[in-house]
Protein backbone atom coordinates (compact mmCIF):
# COMPACT_ATOMS: atom_id res chain seq x y z
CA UNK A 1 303.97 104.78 -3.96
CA UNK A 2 300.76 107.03 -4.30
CA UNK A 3 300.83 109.34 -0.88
CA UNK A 4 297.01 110.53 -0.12
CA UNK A 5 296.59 113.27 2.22
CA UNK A 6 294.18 111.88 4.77
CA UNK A 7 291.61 115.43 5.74
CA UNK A 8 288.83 117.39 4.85
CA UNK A 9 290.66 120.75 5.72
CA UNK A 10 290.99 122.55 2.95
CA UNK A 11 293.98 124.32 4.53
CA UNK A 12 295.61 121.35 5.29
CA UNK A 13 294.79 119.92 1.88
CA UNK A 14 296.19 122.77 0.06
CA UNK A 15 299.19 122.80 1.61
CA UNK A 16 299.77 119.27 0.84
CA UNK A 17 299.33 119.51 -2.81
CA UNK A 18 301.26 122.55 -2.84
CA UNK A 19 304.45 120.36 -2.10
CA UNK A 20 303.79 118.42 -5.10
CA UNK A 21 303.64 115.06 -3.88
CA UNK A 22 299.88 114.54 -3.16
CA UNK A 23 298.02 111.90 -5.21
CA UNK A 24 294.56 111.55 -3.90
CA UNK A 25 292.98 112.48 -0.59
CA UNK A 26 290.94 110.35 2.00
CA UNK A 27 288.26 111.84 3.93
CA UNK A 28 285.86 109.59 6.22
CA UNK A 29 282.61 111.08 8.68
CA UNK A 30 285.02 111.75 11.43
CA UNK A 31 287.21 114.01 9.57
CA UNK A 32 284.01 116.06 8.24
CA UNK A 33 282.80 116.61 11.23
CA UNK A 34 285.85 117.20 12.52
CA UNK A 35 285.89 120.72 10.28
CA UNK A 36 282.21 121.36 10.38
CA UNK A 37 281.61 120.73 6.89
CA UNK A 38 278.80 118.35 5.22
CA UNK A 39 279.96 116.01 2.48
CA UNK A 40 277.60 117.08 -0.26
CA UNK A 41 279.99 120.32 -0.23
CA UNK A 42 283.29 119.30 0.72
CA UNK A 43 283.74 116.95 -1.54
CA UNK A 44 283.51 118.82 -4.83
CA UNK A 45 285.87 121.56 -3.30
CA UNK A 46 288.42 118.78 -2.56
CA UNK A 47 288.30 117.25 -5.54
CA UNK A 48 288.95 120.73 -7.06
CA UNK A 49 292.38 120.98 -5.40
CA UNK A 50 293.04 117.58 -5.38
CA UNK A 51 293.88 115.91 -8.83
CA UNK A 52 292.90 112.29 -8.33
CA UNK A 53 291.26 109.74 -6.33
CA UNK A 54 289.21 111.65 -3.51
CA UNK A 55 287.27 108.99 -1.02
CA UNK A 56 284.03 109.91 0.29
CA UNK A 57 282.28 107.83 2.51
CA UNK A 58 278.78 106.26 2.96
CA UNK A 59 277.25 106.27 6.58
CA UNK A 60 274.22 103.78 5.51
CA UNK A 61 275.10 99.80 6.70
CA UNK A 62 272.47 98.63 4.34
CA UNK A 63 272.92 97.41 0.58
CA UNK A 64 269.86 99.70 -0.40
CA UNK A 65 271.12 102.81 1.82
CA UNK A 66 274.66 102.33 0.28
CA UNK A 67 273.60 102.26 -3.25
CA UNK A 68 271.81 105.41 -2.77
CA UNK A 69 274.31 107.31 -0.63
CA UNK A 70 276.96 105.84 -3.27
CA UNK A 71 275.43 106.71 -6.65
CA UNK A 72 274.97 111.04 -4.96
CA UNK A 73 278.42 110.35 -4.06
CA UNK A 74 279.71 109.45 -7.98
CA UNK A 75 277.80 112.57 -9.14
CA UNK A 76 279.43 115.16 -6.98
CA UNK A 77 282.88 114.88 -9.18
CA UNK A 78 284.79 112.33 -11.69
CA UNK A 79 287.80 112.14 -8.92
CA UNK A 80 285.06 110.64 -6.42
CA UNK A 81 285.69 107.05 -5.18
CA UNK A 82 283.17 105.64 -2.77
CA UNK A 83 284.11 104.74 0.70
CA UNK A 84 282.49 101.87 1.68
CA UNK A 85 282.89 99.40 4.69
CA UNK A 86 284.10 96.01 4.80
CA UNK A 87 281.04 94.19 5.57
CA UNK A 88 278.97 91.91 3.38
CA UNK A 89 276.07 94.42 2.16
CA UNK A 90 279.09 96.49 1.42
CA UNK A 91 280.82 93.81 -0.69
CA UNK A 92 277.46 92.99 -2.56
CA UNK A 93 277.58 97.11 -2.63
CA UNK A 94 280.74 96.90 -4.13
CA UNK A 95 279.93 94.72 -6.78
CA UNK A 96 277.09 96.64 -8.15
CA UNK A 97 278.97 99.82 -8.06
CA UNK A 98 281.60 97.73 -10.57
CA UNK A 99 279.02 96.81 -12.78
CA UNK A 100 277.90 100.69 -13.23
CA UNK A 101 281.30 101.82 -13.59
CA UNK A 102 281.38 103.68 -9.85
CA UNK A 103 284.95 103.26 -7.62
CA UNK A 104 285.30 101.95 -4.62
CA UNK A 105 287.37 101.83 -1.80
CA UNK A 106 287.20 99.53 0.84
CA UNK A 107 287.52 100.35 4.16
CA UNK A 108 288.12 98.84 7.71
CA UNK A 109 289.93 95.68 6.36
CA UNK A 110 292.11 94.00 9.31
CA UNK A 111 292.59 90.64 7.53
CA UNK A 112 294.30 89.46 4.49
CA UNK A 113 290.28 87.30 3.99
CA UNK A 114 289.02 90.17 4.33
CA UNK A 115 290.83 91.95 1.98
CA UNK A 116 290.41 88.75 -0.85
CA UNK A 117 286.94 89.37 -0.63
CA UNK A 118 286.80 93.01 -1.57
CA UNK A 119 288.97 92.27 -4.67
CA UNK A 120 286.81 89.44 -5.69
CA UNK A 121 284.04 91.47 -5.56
CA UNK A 122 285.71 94.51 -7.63
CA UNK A 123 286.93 97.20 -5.44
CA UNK A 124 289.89 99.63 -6.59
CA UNK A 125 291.11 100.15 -3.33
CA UNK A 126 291.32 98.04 -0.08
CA UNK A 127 292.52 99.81 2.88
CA UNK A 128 293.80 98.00 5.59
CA UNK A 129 294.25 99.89 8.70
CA UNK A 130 297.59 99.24 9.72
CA UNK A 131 297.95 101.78 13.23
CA UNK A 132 294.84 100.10 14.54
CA UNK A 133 296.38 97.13 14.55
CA UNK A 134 299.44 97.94 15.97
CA UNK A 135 297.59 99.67 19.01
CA UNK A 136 296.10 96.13 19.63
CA UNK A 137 298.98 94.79 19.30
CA UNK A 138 299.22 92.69 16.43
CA UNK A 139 301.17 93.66 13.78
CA UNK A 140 300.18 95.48 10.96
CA UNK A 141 302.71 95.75 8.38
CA UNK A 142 302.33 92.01 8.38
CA UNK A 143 298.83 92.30 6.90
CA UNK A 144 300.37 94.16 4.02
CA UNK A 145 302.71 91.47 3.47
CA UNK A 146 300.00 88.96 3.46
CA UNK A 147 297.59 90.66 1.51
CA UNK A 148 300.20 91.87 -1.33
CA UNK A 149 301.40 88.35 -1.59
CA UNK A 150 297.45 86.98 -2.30
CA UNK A 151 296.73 90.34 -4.56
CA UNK A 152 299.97 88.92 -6.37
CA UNK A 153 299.54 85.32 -7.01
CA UNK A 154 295.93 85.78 -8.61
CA UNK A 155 296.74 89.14 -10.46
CA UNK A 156 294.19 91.11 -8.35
CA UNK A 157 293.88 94.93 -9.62
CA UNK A 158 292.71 96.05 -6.28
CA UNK A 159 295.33 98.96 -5.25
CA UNK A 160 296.49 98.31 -1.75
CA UNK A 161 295.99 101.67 -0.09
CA UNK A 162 297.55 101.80 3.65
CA UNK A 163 295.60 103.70 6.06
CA UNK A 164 295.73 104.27 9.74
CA UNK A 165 299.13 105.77 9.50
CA UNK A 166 300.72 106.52 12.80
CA UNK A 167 304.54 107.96 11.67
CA UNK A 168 307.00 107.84 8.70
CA UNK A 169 308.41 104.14 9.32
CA UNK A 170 304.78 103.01 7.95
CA UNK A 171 305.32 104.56 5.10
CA UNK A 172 308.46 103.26 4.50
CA UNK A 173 307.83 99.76 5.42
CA UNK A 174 304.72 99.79 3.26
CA UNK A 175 306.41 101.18 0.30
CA UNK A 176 309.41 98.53 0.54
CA UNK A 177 306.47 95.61 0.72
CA UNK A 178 305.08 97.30 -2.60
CA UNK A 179 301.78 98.98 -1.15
CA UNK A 180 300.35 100.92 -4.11
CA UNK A 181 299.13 104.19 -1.92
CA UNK A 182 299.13 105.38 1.44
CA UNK A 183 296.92 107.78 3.05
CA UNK A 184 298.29 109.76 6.09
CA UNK A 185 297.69 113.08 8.22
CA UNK A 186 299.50 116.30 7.17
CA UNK A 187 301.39 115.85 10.29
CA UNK A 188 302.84 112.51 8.80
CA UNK A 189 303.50 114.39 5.33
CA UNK A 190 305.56 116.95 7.07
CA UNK A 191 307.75 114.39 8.98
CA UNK A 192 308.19 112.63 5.45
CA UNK A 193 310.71 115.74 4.09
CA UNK A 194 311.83 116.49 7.62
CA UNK A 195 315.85 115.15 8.94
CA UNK A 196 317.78 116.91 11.50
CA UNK A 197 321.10 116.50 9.26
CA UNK A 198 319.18 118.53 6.32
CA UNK A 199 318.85 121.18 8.48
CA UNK A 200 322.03 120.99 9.57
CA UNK A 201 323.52 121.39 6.39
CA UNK A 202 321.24 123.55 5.09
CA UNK A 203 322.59 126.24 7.74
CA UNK A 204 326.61 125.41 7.41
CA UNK A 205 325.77 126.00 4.03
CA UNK A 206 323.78 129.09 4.23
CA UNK A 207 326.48 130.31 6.80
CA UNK A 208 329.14 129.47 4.73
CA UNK A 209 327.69 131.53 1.77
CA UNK A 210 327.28 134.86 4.49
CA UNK A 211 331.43 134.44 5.24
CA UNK A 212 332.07 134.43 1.34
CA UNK A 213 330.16 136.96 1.19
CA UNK A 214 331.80 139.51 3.68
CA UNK A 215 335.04 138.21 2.69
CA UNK A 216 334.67 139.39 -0.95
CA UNK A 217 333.56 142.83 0.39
């Protein structure tokens, strides 16, 4: 599984691909404004630490306004992929950007439909938001299920990128369905590496070592 660090911090995003597990990153309005930073700027400094897919998103609902917003996007840096929504001037988006050779990646998909219909109309990613769902209580990790098994039968290249991600069991549960990425918080990252009986070990072991030590003194 592709893990995406979901942030525009640059901190944060350093310190993700400094552990040497970070395949993309995932930014979205929120997060921008979140750190005070416009996109036109951010972006090409992400995609500077980041080597591979790095998201940016269009705020325009309209075909037209997408398009536009989309193709600045593209230009900023070859690791762009443009963030659109899952609505149907986005889909008719979507396929334009495919014709000119511009990425997408789908966003806001809650159904495996949905999700059908960004494939058929050529996006590289579909992100279905899986912690969303859960917090209406339906379950998300289903939708995986269901839209892996349609991506399957008709030999759909859409990468299924998991988003929304609440805590480590989503990862796991989405990497055991076969979702090709997931994009998640640093916070989630960090609880990916963590166990209590590492740590545990780690200091017998490093304890052990300080005896031996003194002992051949």
């Amino acid at each position: 599984m592709k893990i995406f660090i979901d942030s525009a911090d640059i901190n944060e995003i350093k310190e993700a691909v400094a552990l040497g597990c970070v395949d993309g990153c995932t930014t979205n309005p929120s997060l921008l404004a979140k750190v005070g930073r416009k996109i036109e700027t951010a972006i090409p400094e992400i995609c500077e630490i980041v080597d591979g897919p790095v998201s940016a998103e269009v705020v325009g609902t309209v075909y037209d306004d997408m398009l536009n917003e989309g193709r600045k996007l593209a230009k900023l840096h070859k690791n762009v992929v443009v963030k659109v929504p899952l609505i149907p001037d986005g889909l008719r988006a979507v396929k334009t950007f495919k014709k000119e050779g511009i990425r997408c990646n789908v966003t806001l998909c809650f159904s495996a439909n949905q999700a059908m219909l960004a494939a058929k109309a050529g996006a590289y990613f579909i992100s279905p938001f899986l912690g969303r769902l859960d917090d209406a209580s339906q379950d998300g990790m289903e939708l995986i299920e269901q839209i892996m098994a349609v991506y399957n039968n008709y030999d759909f290249d859409t990468q299924v990128l998991a988003a929304s991600i609440r805590h480590p069991v989503h990862i796991l549960q989405a990497s055991m369905i076969g979702a090709h990425c997931a994009t998640m918080p640093l916070s989630v990252i960090k609880q990916l590496y963590k166990h209590p009986l590492t740590d545990i070990g780690l200091e017998k072991f490093l304890a052990d070592n300080k005896k031996a030590s003194e002992k051949a003194k």
